[in-house]
C-alpha atoms as a PDB file:
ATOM      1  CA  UNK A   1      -1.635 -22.269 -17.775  1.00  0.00           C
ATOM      2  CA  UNK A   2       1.368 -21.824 -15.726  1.00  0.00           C
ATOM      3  CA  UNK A   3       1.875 -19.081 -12.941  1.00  0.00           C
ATOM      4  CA  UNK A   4       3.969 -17.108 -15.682  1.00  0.00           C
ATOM      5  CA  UNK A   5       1.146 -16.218 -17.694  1.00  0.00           C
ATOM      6  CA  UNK A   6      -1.938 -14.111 -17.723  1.00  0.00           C
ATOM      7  CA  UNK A   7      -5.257 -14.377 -19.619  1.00  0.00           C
ATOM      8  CA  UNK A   8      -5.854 -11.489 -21.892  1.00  0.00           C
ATOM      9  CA  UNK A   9      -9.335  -9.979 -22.983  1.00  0.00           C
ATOM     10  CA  UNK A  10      -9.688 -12.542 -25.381  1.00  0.00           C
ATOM     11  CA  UNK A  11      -8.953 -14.976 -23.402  1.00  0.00           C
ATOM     12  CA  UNK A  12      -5.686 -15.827 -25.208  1.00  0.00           C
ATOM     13  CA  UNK A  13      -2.358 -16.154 -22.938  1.00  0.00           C
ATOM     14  CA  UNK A  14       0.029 -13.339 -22.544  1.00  0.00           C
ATOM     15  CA  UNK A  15       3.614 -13.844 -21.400  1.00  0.00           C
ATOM     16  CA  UNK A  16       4.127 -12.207 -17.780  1.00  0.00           C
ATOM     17  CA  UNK A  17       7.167 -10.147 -19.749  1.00  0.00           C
ATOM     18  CA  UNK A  18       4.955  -8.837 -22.368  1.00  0.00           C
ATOM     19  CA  UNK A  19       2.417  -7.664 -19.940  1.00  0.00           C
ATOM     20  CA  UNK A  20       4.626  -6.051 -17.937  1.00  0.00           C
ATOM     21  CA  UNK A  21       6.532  -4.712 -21.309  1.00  0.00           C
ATOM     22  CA  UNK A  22       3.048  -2.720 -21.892  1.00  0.00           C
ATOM     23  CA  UNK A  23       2.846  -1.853 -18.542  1.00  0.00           C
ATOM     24  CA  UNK A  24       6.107   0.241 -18.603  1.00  0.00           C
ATOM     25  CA  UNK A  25       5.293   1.255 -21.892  1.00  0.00           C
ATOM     26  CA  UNK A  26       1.853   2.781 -20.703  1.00  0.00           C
ATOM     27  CA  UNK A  27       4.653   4.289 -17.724  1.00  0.00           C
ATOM     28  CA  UNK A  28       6.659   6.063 -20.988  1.00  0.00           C
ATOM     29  CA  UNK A  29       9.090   4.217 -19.454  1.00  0.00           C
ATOM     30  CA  UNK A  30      11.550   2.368 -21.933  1.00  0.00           C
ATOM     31  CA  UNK A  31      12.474  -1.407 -21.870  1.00  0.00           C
ATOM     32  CA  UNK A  32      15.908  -2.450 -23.321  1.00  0.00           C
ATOM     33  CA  UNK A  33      18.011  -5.778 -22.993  1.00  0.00           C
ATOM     34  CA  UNK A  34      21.358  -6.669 -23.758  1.00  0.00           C
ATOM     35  CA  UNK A  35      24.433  -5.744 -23.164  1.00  0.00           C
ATOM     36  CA  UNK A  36      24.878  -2.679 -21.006  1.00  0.00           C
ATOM     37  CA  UNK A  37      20.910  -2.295 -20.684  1.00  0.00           C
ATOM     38  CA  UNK A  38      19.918  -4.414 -17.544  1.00  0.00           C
ATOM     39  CA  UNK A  39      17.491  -1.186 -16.408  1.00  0.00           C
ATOM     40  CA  UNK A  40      14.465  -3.708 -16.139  1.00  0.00           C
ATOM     41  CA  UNK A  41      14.090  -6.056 -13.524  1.00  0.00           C
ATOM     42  CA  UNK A  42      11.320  -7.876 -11.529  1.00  0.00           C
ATOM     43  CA  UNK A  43      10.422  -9.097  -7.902  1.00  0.00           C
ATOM     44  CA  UNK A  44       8.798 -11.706  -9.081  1.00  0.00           C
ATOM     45  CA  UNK A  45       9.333 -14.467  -6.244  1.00  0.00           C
ATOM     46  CA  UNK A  46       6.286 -15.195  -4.238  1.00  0.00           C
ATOM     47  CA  UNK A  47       7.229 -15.585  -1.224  1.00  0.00           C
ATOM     48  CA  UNK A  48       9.879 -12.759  -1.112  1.00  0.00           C
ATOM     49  CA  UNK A  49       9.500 -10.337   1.355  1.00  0.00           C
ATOM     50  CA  UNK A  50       9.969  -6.302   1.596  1.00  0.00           C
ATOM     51  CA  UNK A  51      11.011  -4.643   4.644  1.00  0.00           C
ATOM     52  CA  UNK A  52       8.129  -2.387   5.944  1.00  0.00           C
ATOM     53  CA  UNK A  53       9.207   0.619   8.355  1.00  0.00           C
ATOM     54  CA  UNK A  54       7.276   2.995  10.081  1.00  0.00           C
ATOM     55  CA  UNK A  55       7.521   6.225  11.907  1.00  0.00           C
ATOM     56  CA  UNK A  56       4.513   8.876  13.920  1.00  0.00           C
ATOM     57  CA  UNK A  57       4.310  12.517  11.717  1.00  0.00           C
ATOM     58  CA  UNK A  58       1.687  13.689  13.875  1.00  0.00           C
ATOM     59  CA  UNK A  59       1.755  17.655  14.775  1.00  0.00           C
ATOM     60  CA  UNK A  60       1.676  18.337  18.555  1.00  0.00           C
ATOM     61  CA  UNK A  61      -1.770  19.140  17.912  1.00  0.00           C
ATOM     62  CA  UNK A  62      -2.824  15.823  16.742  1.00  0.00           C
ATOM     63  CA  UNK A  63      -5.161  13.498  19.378  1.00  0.00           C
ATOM     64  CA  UNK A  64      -3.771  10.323  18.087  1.00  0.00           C
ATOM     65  CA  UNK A  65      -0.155   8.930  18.372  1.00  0.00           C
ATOM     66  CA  UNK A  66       0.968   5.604  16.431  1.00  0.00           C
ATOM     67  CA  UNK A  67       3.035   3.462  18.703  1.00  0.00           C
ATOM     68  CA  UNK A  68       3.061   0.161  16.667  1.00  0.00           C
ATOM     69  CA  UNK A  69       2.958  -1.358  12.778  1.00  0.00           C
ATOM     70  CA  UNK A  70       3.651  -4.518  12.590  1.00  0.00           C
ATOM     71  CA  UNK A  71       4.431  -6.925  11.122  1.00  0.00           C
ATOM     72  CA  UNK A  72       7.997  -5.654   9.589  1.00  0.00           C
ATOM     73  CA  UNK A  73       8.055  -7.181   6.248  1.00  0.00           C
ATOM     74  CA  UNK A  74       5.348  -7.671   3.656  1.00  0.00           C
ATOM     75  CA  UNK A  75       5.562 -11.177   1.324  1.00  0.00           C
ATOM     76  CA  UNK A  76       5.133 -11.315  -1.925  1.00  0.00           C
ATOM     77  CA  UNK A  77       2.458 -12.680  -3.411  1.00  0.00           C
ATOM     78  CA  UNK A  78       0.122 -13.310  -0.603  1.00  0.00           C
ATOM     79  CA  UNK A  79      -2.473 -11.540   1.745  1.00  0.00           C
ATOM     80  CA  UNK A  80      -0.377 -10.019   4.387  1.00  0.00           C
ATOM     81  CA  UNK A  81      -2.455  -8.854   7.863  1.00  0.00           C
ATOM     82  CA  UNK A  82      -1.097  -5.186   9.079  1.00  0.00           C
ATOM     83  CA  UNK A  83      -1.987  -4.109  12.565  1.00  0.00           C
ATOM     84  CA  UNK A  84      -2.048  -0.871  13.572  1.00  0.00           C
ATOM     85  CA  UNK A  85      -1.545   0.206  17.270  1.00  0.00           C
ATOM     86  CA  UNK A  86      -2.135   3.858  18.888  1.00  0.00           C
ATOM     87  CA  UNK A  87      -4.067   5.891  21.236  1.00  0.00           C
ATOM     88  CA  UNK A  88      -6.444   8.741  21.560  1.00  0.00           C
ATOM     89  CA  UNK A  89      -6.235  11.116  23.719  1.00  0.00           C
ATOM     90  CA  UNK A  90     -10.022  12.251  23.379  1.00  0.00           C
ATOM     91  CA  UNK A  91     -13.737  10.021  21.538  1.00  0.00           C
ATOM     92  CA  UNK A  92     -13.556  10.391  18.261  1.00  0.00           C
ATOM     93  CA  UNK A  93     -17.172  10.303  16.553  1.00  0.00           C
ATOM     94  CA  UNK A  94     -15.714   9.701  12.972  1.00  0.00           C
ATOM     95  CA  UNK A  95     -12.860  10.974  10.400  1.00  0.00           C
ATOM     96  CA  UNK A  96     -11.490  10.292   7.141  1.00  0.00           C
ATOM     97  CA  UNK A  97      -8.091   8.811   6.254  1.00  0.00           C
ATOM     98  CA  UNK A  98      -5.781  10.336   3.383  1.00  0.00           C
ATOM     99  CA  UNK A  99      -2.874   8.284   1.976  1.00  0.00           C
ATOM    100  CA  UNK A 100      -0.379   9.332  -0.128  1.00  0.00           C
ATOM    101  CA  UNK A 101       1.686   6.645  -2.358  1.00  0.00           C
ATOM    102  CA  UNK A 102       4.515   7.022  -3.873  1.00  0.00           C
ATOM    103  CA  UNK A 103       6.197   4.264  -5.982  1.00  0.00           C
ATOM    104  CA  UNK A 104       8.328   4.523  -8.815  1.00  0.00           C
ATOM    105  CA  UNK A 105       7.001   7.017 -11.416  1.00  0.00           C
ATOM    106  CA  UNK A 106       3.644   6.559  -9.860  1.00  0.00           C
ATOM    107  CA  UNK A 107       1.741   9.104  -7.372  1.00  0.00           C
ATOM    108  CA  UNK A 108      -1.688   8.170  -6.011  1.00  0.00           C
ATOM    109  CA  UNK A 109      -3.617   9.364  -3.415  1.00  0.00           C
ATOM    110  CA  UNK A 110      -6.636   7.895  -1.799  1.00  0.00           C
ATOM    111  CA  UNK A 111      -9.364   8.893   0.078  1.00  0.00           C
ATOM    112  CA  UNK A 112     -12.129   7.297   2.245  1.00  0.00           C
ATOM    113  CA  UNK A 113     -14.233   7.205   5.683  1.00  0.00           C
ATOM    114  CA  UNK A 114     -12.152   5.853   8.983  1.00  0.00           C
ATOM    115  CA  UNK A 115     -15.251   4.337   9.960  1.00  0.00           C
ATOM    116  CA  UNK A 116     -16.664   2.441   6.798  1.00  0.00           C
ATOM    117  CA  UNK A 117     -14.597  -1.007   5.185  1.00  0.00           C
ATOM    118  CA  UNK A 118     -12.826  -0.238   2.309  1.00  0.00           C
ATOM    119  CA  UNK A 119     -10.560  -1.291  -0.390  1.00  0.00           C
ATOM    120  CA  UNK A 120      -8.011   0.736  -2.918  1.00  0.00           C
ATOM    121  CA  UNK A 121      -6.792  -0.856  -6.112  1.00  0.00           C
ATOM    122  CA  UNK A 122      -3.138   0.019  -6.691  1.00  0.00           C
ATOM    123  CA  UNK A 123      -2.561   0.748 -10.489  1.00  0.00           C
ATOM    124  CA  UNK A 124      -1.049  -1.904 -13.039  1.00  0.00           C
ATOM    125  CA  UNK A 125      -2.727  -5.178 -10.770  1.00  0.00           C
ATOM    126  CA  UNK A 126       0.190  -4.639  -8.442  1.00  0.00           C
ATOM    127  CA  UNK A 127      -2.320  -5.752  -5.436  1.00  0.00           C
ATOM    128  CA  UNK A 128      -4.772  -4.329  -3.171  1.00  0.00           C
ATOM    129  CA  UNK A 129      -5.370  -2.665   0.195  1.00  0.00           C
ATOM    130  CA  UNK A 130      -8.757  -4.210   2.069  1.00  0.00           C
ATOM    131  CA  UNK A 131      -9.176  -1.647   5.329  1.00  0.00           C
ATOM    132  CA  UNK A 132     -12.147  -2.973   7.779  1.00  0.00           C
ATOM    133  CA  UNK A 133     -12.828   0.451   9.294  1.00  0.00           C
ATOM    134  CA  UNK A 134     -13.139   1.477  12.350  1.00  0.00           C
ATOM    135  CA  UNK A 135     -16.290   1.398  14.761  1.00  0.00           C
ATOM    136  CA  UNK A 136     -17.259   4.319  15.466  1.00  0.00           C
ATOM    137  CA  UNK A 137     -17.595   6.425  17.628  1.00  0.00           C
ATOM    138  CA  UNK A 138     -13.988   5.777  18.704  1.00  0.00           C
ATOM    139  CA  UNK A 139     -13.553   6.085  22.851  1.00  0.00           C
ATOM    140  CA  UNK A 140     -10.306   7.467  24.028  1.00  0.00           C
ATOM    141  CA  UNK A 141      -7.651   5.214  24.810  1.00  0.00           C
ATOM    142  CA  UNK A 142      -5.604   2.334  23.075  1.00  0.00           C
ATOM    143  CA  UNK A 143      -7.325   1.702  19.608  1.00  0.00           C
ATOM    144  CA  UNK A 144      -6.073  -0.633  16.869  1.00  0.00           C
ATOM    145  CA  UNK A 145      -6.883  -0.755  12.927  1.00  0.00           C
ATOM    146  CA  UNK A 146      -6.606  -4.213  10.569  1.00  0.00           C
ATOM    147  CA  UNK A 147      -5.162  -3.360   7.172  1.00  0.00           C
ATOM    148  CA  UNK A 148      -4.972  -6.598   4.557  1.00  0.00           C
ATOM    149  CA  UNK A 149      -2.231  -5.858   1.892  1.00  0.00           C
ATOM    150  CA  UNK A 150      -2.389  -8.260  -1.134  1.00  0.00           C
ATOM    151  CA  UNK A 151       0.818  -7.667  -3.461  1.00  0.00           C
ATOM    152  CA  UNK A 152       0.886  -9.463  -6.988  1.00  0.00           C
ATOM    153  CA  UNK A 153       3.748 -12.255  -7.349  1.00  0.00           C
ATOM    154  CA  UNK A 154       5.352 -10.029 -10.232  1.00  0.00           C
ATOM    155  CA  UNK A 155       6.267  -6.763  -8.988  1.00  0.00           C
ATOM    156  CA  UNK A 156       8.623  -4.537 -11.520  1.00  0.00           C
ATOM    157  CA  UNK A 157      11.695  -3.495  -8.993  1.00  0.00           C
ATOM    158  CA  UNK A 158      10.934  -0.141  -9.645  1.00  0.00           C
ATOM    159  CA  UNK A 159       8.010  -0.231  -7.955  1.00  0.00           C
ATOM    160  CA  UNK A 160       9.078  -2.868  -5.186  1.00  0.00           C
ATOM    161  CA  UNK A 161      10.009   0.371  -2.856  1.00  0.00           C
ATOM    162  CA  UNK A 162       6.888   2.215  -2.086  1.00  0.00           C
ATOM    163  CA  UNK A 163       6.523   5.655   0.320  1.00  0.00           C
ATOM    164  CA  UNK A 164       3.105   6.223   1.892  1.00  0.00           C
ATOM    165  CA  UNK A 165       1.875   8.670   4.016  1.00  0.00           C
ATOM    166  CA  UNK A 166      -1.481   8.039   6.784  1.00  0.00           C
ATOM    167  CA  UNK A 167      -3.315  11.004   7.247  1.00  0.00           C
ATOM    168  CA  UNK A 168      -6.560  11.450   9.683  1.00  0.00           C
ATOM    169  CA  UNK A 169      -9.018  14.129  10.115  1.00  0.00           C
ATOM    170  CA  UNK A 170     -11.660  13.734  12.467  1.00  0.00           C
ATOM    171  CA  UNK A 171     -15.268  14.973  11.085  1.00  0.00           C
ATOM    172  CA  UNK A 172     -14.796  17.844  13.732  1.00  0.00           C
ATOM    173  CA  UNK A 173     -11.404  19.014  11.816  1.00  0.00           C
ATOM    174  CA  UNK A 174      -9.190  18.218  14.228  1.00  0.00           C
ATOM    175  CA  UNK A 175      -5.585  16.365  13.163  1.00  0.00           C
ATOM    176  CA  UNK A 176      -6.120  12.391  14.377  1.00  0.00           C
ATOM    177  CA  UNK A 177      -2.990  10.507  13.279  1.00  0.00           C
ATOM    178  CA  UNK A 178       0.165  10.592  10.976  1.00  0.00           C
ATOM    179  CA  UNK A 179       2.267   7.620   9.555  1.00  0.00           C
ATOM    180  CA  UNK A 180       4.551   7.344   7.181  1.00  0.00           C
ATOM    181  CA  UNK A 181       5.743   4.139   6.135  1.00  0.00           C
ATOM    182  CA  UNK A 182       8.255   2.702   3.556  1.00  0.00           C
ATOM    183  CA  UNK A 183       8.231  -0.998   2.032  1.00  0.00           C
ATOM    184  CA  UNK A 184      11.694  -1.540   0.315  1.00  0.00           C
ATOM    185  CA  UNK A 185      13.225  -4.723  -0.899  1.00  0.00           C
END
């Protein structure tokens, strides 16, 4: 089978383009070639990268402040490590995260415990998020967080730019941290 294809339920091959053809259907979004209709297009390189950027949100009220994401680009096609650099200006006994995704026509939000592993699905096979959680309690100070981000080879280019949007709560109510990032071609 070559890297183009995908097994279906029945175990027969599907072309990549027909796949992604129902995928865009399931969207209600339209496919057309030809002439004059080049709306459709795909990242489909592995290997290619997309620029990821990064910025603090946090309210003055907030005990945490991000002062590093890195790396700056996300490849294609492979397990990328994210690290995640900030302090605390007070111990933190436990929180939640809240991350708000916004690609193309699609809106997800996810939800789960800062101090428990995790990992969120993103729709259509288009990777995966693996989040090893933080030990808590959390002392004041520098802290860091590991994010792995695994993006499928074939990514439609309308979903190729991605916002998202970090949001923590400690269990006590009080505002942690805000980040928003973007990943763009």
């Amino acid at each position: 089978m070559c890297s183009s294809d995908l097994l279906g339920n029945a175990g027969a091959v599907v072309p990549w383009r027909v796949f992604a053809t129902v995928a865009l259907i399931a969207l209600g979004l339209t496919l057309r070639s030809g002439p004059g209709h080049d709306d459709v297009e795909l990242v489909e390189a592995s290997g290619s990268k997309l620029a990821l950027t990064w910025s603090d949100c946090g309210s003055g009220a907030a005990i945490g402040k991000v002062t590093d994401v890195s790396p700056t680009s996300l490849v294609i096609g492979t397990e990328n490590a994210i690290k995640g650099t900030g302090t605390l200006s007070e111990d933190v006994t436990g929180g939640s995260f809240k991350i708000n995704v916004v690609s193309g026509p699609v809106k997800q939000t996810y939800e789960f415990d800062a101090c428990s592993p995790t990992t969120l699905q993103f729709p259509f096979n288009l990777g995966t998020v693996d989040y090893a959680g933080f030990e808590c309690p959390i002392a004041a100070g520098e802290v860091s967080i590991d994010v792995k981000v695994t993006l499928s080879s074939m990514i439609p280019a309308a979903f190729a730019h991605a916002d998202l949007e970090w949001t923590s709560t400690s269990t006590s109510g009080k505002e942690l941290i805000c980040a928003k990032m973007a990943v763009d071609p």
